[in-house]
N, C-alpha and C. Protein backbone atom coordinates (compact mmCIF):
# COMPACT_ATOMS: atom_id res chain seq x y z
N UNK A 1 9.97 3.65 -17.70
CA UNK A 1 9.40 4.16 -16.45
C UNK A 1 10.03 3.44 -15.27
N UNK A 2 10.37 3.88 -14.31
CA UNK A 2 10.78 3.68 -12.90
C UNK A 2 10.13 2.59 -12.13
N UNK A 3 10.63 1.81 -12.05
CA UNK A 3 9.64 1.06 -10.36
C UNK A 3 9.29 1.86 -9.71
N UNK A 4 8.03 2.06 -9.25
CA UNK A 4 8.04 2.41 -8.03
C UNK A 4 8.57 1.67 -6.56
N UNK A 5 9.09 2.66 -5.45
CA UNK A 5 9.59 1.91 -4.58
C UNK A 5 8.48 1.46 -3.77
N UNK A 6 8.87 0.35 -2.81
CA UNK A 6 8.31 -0.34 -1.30
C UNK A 6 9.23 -0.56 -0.61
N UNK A 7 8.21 -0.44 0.44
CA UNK A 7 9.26 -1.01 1.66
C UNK A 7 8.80 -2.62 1.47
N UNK A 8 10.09 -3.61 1.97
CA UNK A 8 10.09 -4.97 2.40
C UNK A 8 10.43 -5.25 3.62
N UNK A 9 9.22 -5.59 4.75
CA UNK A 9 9.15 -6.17 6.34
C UNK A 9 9.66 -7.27 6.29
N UNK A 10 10.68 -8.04 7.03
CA UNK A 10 11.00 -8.65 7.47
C UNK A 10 11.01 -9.05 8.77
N UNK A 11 10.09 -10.06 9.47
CA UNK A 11 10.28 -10.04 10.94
C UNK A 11 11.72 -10.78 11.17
N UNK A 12 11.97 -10.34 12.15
CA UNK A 12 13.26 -10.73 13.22
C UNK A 12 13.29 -11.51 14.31
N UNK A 13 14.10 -12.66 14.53
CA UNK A 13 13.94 -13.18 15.76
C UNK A 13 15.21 -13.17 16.14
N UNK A 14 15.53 -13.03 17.40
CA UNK A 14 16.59 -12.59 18.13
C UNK A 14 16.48 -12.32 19.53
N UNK A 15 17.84 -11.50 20.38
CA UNK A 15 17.37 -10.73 21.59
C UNK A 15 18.02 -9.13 21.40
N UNK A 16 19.63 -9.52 20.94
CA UNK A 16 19.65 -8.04 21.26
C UNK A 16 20.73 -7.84 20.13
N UNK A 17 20.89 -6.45 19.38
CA UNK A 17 22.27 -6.03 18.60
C UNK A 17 22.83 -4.88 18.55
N UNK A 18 23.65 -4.89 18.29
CA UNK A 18 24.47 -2.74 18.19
C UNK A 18 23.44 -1.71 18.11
N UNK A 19 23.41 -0.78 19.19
CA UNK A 19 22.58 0.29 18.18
C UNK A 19 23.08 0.58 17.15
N UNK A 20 24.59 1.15 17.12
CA UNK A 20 25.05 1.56 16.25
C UNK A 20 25.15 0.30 15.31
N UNK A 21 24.39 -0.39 14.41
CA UNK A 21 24.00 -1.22 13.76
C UNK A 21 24.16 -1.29 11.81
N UNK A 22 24.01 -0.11 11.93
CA UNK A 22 23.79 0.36 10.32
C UNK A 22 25.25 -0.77 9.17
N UNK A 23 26.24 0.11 9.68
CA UNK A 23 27.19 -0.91 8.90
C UNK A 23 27.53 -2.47 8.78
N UNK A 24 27.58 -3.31 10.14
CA UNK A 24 27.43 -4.20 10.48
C UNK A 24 25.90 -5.27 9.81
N UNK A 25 24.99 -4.35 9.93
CA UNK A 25 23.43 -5.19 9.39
C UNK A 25 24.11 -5.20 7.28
N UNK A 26 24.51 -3.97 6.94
CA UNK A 26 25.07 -3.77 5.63
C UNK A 26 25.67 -5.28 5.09
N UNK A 27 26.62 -4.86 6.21
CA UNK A 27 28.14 -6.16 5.35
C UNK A 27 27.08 -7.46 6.19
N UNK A 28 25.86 -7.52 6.92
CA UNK A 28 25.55 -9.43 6.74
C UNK A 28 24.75 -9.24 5.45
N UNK A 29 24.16 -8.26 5.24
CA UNK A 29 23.10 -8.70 3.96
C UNK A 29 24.19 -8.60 2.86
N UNK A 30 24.76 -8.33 2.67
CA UNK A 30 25.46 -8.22 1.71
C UNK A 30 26.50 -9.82 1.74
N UNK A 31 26.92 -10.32 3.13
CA UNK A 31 27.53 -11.43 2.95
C UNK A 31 26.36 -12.87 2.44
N UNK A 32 24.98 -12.33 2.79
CA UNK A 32 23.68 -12.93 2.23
C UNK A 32 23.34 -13.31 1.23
N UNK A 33 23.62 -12.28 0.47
CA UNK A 33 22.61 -11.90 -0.86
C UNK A 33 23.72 -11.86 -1.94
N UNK A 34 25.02 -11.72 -1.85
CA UNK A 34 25.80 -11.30 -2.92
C UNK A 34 26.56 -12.62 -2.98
N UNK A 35 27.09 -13.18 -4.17
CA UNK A 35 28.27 -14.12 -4.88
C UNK A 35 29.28 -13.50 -4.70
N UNK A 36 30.44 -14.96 -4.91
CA UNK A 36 31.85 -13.70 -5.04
C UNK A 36 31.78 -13.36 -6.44
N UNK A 37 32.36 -12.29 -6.46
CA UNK A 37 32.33 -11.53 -8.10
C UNK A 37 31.17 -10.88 -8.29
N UNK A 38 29.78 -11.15 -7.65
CA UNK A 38 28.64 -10.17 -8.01
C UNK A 38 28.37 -9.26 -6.87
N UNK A 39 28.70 -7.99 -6.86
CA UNK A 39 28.81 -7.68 -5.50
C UNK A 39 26.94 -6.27 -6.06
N UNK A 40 26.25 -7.04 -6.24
CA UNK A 40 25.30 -5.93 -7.05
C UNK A 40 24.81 -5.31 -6.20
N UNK A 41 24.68 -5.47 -4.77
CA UNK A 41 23.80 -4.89 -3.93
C UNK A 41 24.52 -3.53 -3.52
N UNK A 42 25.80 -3.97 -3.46
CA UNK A 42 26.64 -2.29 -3.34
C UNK A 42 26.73 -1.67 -4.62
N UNK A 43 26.57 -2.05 -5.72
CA UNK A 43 26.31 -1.47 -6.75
C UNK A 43 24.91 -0.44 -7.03
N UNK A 44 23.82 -1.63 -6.04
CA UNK A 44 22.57 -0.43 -6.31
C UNK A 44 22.70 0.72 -5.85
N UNK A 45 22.11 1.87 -6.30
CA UNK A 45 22.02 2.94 -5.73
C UNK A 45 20.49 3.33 -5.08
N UNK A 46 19.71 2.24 -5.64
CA UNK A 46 18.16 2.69 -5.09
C UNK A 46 17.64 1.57 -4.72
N UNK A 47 18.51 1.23 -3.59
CA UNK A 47 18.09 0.38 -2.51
C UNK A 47 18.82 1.02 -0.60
N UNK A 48 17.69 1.13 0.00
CA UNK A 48 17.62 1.80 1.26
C UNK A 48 17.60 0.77 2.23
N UNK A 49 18.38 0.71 3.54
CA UNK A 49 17.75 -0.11 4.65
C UNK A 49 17.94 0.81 5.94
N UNK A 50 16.77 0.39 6.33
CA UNK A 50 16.30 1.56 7.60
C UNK A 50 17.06 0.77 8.73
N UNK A 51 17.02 1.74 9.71
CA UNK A 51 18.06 1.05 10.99
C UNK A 51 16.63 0.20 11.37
N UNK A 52 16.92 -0.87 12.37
CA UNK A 52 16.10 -1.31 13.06
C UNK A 52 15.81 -0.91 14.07
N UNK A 53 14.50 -0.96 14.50
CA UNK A 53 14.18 -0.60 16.33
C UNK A 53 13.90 -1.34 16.65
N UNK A 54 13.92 -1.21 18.09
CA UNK A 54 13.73 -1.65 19.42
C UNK A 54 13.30 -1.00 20.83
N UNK A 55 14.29 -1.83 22.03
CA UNK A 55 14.69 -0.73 23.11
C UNK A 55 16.07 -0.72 23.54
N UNK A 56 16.44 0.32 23.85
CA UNK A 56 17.22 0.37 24.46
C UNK A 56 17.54 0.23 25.84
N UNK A 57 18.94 -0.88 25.46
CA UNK A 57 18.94 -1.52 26.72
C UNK A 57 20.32 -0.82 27.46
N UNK A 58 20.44 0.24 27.08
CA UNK A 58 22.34 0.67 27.37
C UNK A 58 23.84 -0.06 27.23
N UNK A 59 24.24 0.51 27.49
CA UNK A 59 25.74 -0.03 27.10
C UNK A 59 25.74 -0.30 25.38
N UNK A 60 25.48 0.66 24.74
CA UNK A 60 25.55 0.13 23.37
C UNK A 60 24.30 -0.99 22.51
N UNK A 61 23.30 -1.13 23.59
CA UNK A 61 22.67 -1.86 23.13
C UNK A 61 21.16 -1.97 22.75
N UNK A 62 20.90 -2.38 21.85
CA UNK A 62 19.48 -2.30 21.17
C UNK A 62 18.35 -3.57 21.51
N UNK A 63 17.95 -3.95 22.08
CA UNK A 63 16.57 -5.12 22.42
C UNK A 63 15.60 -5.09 21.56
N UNK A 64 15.80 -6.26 21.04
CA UNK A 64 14.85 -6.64 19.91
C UNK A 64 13.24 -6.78 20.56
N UNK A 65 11.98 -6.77 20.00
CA UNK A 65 10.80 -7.08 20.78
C UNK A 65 10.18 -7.77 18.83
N UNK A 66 8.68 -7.78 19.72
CA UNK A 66 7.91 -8.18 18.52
C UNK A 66 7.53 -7.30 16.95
N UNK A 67 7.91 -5.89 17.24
CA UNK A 67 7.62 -5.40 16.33
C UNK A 67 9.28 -5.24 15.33
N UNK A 68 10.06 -5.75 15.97
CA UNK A 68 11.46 -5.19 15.30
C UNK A 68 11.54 -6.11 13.80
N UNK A 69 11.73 -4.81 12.97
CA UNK A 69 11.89 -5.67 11.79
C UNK A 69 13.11 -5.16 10.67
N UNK A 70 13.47 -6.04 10.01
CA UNK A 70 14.65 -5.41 8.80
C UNK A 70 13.72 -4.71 7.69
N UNK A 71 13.86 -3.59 7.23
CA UNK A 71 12.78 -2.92 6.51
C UNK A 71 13.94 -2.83 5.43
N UNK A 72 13.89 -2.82 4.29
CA UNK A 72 14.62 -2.64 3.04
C UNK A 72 13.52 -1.67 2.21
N UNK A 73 14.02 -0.63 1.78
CA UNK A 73 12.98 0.30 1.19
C UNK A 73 13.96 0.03 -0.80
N UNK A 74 13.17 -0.68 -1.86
CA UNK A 74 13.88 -0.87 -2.82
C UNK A 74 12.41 -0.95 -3.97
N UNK A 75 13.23 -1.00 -5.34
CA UNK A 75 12.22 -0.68 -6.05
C UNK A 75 11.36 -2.01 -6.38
N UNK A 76 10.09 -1.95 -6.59
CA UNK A 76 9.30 -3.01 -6.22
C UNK A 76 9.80 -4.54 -7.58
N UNK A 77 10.52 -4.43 -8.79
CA UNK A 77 11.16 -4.79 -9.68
C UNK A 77 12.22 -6.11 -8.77
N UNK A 78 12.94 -5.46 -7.73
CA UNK A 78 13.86 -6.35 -7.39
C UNK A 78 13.36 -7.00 -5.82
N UNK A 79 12.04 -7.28 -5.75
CA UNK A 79 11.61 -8.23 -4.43
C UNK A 79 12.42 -9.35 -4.13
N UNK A 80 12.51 -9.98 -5.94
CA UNK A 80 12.88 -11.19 -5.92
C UNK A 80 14.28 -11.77 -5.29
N UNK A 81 14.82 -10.87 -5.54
CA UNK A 81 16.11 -10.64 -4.81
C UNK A 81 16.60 -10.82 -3.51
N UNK A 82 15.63 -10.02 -2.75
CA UNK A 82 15.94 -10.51 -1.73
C UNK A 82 14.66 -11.83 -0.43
N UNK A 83 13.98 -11.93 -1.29
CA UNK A 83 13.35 -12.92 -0.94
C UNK A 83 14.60 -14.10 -0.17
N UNK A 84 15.52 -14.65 -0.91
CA UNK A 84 16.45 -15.32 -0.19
C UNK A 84 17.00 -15.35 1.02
N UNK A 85 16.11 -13.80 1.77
CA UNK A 85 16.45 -13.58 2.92
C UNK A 85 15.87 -14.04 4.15
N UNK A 86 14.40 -14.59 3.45
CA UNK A 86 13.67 -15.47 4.23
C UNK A 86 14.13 -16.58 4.79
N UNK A 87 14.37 -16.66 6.06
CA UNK A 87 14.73 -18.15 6.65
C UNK A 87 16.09 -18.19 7.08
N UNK A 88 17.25 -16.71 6.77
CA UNK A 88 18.59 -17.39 6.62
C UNK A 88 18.98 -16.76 8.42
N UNK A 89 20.22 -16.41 8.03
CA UNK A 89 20.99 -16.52 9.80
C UNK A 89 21.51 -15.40 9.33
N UNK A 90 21.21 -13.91 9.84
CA UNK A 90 22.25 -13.04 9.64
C UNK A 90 23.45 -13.07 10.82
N UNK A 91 24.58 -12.61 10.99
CA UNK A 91 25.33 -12.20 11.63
C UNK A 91 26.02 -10.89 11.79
N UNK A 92 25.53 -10.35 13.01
CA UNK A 92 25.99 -9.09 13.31
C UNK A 92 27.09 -8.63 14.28
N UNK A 93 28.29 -8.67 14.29
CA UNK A 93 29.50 -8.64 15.31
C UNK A 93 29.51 -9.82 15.54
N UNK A 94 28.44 -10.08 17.26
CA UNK A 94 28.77 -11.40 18.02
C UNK A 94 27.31 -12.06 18.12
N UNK A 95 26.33 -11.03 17.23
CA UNK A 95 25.17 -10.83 17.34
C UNK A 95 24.22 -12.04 16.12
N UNK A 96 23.36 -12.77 16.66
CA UNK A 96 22.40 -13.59 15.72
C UNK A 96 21.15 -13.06 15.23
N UNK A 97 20.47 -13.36 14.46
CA UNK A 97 19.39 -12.88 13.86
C UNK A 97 18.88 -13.72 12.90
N UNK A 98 17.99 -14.41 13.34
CA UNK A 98 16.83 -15.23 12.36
C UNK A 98 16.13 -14.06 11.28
N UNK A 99 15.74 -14.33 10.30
CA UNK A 99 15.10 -13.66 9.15
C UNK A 99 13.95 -14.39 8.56
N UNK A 100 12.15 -13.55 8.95
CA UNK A 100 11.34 -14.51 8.57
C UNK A 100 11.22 -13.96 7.18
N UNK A 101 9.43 -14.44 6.79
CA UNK A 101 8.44 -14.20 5.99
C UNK A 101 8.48 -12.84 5.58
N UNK A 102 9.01 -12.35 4.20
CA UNK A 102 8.83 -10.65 4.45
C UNK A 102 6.74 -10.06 4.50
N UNK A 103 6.69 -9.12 4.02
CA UNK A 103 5.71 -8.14 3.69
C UNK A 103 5.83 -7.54 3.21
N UNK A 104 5.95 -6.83 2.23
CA UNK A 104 5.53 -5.65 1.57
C UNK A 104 4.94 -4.67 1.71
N UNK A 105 4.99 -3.48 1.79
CA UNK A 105 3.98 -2.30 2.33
C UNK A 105 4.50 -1.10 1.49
N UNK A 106 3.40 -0.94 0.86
CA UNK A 106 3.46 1.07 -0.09
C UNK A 106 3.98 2.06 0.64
N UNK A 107 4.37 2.63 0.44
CA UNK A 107 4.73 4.06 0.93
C UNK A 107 3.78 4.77 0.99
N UNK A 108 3.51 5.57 2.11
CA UNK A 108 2.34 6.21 2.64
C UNK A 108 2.79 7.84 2.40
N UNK A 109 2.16 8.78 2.14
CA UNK A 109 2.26 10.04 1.58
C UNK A 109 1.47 10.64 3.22
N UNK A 110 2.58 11.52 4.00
CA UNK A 110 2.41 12.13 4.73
C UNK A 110 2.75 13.43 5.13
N UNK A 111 2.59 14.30 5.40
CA UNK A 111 2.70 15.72 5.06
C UNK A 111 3.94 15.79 6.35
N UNK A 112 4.70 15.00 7.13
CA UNK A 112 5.76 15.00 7.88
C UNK A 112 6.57 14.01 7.35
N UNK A 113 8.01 13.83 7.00
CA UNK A 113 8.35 13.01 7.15
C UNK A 113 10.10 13.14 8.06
N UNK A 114 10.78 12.23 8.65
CA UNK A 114 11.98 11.70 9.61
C UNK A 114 12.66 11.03 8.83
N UNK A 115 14.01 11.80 8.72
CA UNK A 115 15.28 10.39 9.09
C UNK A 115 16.21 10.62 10.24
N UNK A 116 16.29 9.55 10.71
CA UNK A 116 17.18 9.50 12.20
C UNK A 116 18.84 9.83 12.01
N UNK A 117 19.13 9.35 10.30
CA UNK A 117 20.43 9.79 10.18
C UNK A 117 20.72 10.28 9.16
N UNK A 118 20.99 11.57 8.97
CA UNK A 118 21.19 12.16 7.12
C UNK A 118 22.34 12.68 7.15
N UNK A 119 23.13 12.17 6.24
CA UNK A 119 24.58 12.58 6.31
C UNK A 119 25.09 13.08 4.69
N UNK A 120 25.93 14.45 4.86
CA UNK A 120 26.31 15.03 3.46
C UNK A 120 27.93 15.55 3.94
N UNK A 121 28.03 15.82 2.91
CA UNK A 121 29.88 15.84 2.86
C UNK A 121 29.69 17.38 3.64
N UNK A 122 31.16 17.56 4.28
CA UNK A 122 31.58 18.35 5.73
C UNK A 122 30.03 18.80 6.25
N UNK A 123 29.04 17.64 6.35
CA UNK A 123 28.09 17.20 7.16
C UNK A 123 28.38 18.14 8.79
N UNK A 124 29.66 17.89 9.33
CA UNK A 124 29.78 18.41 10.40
C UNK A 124 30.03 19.93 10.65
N UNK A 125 30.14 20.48 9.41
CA UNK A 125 29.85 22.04 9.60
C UNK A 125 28.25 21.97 9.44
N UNK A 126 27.39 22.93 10.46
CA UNK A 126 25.83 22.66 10.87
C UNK A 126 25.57 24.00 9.10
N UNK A 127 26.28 24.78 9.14
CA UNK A 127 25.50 25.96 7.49
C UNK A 127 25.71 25.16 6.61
N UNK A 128 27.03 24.25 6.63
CA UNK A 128 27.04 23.57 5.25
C UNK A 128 25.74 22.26 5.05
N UNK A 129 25.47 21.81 5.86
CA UNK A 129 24.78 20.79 6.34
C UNK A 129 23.26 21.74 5.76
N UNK A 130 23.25 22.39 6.22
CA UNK A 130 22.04 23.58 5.58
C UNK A 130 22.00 23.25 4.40
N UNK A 131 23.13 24.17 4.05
CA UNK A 131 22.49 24.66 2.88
C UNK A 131 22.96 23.53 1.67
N UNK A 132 23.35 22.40 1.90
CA UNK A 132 23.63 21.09 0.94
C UNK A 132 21.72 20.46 1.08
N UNK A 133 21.37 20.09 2.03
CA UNK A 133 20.02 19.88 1.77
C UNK A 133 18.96 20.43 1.59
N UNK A 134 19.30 21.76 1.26
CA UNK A 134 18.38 23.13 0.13
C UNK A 134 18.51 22.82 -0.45
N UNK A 135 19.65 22.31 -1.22
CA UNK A 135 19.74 21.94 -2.70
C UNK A 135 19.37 20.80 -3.04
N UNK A 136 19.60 19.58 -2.50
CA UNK A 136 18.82 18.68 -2.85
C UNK A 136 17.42 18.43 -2.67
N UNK A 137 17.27 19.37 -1.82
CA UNK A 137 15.74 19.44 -1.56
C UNK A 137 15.00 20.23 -3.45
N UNK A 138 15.87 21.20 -3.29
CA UNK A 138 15.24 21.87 -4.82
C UNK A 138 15.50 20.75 -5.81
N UNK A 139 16.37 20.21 -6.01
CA UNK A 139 16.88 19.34 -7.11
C UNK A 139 15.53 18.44 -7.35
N UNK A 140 15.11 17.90 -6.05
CA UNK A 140 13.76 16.86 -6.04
C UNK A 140 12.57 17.88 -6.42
N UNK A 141 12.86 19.37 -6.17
CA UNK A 141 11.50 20.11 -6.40
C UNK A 141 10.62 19.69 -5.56
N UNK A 142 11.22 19.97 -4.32
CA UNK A 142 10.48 19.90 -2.87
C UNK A 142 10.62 20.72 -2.21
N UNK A 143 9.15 21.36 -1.85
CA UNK A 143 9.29 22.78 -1.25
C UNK A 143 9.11 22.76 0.32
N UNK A 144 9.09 21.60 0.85
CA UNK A 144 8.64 21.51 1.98
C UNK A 144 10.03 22.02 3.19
N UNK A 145 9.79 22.15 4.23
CA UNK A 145 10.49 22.98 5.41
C UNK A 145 11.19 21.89 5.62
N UNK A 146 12.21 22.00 6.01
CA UNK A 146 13.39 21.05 6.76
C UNK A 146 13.90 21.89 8.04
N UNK A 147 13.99 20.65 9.13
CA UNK A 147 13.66 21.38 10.04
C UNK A 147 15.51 20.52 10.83
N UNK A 148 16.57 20.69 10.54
CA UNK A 148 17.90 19.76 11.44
C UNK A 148 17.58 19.82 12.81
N UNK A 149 18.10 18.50 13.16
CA UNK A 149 17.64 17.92 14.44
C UNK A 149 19.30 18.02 14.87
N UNK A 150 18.94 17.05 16.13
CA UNK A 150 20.18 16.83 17.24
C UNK A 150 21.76 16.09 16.09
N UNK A 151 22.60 16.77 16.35
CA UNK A 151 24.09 15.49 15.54
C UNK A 151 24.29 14.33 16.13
N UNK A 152 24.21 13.53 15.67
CA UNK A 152 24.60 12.01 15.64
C UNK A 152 26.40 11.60 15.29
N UNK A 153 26.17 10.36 15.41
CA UNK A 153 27.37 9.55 15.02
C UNK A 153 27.12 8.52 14.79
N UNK A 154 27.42 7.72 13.93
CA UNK A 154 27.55 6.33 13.70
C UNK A 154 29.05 5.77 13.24
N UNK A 155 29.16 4.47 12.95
CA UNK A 155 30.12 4.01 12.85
C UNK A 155 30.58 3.06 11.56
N UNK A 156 31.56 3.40 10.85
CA UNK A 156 31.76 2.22 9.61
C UNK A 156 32.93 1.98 9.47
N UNK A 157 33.13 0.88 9.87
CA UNK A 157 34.49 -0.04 10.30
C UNK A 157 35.04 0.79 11.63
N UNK A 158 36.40 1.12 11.46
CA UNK A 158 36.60 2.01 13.05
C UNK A 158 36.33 3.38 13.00
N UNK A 159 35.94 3.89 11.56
CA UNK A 159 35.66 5.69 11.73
C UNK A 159 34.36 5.97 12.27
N UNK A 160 34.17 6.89 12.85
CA UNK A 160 33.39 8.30 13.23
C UNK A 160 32.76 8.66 12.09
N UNK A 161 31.63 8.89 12.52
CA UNK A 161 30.64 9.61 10.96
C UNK A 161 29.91 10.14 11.50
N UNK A 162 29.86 11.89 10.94
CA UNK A 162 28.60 12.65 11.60
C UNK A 162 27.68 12.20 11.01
N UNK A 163 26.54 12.51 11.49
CA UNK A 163 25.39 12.84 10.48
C UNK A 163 24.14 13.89 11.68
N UNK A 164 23.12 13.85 11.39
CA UNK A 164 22.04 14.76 11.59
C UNK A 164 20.56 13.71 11.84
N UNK A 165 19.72 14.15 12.48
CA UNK A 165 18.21 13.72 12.61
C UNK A 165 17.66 15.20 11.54
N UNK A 166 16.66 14.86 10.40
CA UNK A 166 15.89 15.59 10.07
C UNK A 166 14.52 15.52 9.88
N UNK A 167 14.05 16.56 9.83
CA UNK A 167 12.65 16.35 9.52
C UNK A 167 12.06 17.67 8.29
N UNK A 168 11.12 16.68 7.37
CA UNK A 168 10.52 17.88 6.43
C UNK A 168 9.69 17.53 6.79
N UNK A 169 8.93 19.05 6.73
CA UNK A 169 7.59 18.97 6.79
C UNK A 169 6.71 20.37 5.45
N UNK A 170 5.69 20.09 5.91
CA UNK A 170 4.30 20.85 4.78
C UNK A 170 4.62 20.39 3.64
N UNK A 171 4.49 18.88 3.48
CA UNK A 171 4.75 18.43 2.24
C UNK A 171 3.64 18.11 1.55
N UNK A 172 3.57 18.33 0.15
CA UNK A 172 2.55 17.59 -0.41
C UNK A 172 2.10 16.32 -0.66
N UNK A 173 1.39 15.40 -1.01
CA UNK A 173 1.28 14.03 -1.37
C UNK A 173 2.33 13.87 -2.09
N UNK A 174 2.12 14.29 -3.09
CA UNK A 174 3.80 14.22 -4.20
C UNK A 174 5.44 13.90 -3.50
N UNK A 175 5.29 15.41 -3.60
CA UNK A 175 6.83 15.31 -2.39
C UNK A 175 6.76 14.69 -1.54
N UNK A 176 5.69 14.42 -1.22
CA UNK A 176 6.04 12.91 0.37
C UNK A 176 6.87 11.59 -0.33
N UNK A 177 5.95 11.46 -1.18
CA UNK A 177 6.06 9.81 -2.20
C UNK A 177 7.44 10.42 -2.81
N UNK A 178 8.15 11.77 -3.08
CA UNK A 178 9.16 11.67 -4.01
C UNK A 178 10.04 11.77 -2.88
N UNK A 179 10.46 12.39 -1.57
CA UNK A 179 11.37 12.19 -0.91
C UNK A 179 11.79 10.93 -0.30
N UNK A 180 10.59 9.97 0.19
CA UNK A 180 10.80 8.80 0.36
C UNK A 180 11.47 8.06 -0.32
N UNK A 181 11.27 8.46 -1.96
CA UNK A 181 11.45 7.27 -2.46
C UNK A 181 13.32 7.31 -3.03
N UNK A 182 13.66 9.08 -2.71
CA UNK A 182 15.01 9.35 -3.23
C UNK A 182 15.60 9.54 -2.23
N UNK A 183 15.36 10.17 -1.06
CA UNK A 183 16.16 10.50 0.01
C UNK A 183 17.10 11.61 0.14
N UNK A 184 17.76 11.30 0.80
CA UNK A 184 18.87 12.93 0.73
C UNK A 184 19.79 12.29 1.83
N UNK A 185 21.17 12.95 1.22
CA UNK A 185 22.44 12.77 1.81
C UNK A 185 22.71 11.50 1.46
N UNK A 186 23.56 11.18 1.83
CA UNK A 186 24.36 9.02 1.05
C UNK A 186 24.29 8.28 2.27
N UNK A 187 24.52 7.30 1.84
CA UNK A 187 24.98 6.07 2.67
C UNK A 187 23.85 5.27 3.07
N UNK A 188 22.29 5.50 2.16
CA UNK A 188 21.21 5.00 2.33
C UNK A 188 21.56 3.64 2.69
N UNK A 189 22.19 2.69 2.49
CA UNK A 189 22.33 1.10 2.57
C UNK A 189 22.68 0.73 4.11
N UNK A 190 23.35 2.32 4.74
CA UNK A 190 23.35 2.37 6.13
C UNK A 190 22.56 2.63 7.06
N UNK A 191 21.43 3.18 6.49
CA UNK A 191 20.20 3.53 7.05
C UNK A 191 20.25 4.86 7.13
N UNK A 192 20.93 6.05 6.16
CA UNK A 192 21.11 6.94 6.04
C UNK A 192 20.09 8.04 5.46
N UNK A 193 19.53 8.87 5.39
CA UNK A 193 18.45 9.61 4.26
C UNK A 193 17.24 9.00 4.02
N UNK A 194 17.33 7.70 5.38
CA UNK A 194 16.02 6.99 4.47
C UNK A 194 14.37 7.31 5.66
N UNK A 195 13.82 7.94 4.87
CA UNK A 195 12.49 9.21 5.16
C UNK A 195 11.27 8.30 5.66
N UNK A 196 10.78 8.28 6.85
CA UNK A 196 9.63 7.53 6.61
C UNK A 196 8.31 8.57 7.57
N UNK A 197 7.54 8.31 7.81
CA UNK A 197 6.06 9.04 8.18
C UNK A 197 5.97 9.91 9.95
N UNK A 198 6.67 10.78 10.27
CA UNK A 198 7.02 11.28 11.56
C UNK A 198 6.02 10.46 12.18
N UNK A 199 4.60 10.40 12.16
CA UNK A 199 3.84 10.29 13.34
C UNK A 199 3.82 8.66 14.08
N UNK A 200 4.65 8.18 12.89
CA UNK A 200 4.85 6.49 13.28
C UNK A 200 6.15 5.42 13.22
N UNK A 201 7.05 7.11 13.43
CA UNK A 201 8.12 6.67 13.63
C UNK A 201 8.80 5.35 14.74
């Protein structure tokens, strides 16, 4: 049987980092958490990290406050793992980041759920982009409405990457807890596909 997944809170202390953040937050946890020769964290496939919020301060930039936290959505089996993350120094570009005490928190089953970035191959044709997350939507046996939002971009190393804002909705308890916990489209470790509760976004 499966772990079930959680999310892991991490508070943050800091002031400010990339919005465009996703890859950069990637390669510090990963310069964190991984040995040379064990590179397991790019190996997982069912481990998620949500972008962080803040505010935006322009020019590229994100302002950390009291609620900003590193959220890792992974299966509840490998906590231990990253527990090591408590206390250390991430580095982001030119950017610092203290890492406290995590938390733990269940996944909440909500009949809306958001991701800010969902990205699928020629992603940037808007029908193909369709009709690739029909199918994974059926594959999960989720009947709920998907609704594509505004196109995005993010960044990994110097390329351009489309992706999409989506939202499903009229979901059941089930399909809430099963989209969360699988996602849709890749690059979850970038903060990609990863689904959490519209109304508390």
């Amino acid at each position: 049987m499966n772990s079930p997944k959680i999310d892991l809170l991490f508070p943050l202390h800091g002031h400010a980092i990339p919005l465009d953040h996703g890859y950069v937050l990637y390669a510090a946890l990963a310069r964190a958490l991984e040995s040379s020769g064990d590179c397991w964290l790019h190996n997982r496939e069912d481990v998620g990290v949500h972008l962080i919020r803040g505010h935006y301060q322009g020019k590229g930039r994100l302002a950390l406050n009291a609620g900003s936290r590193l959220t890792v959505r992974l299966p509840a089996t490998l906590v231990h793992k990253f527990l090591a993350l408590a206390g250390q120094q991430l580095t982001l570009g030119t950017d610092s980041l203290r890492v406290g005490i995590p938390q733990p928190h269940a996944l909440q089953a909500t009949p809306t759920l958001y991701a800010h970035l969902v990205t699928t191959r020629n992603g940037n044709d808007e029908n193909r982009f369709d009709t690739e997350i029909a199918h994974q939507l059926a594959e999960l046996a989720i009947r709920g409405g998907p609704q594509r939002g505004p196109r995005r971009s993010f960044t990994i190393k110097d390329r351009k990457v489309v992706a999409h804002t989506l939202l499903v909705s009229e979901l059941t308890a089930e399909e809430s807890i099963r989209l969360q916990e699988h996602g849709l489209g890749g690059r979850r470790k970038l903060g990609c596909g990863v689904f959490v509760p519209w109304q508390t976004r």
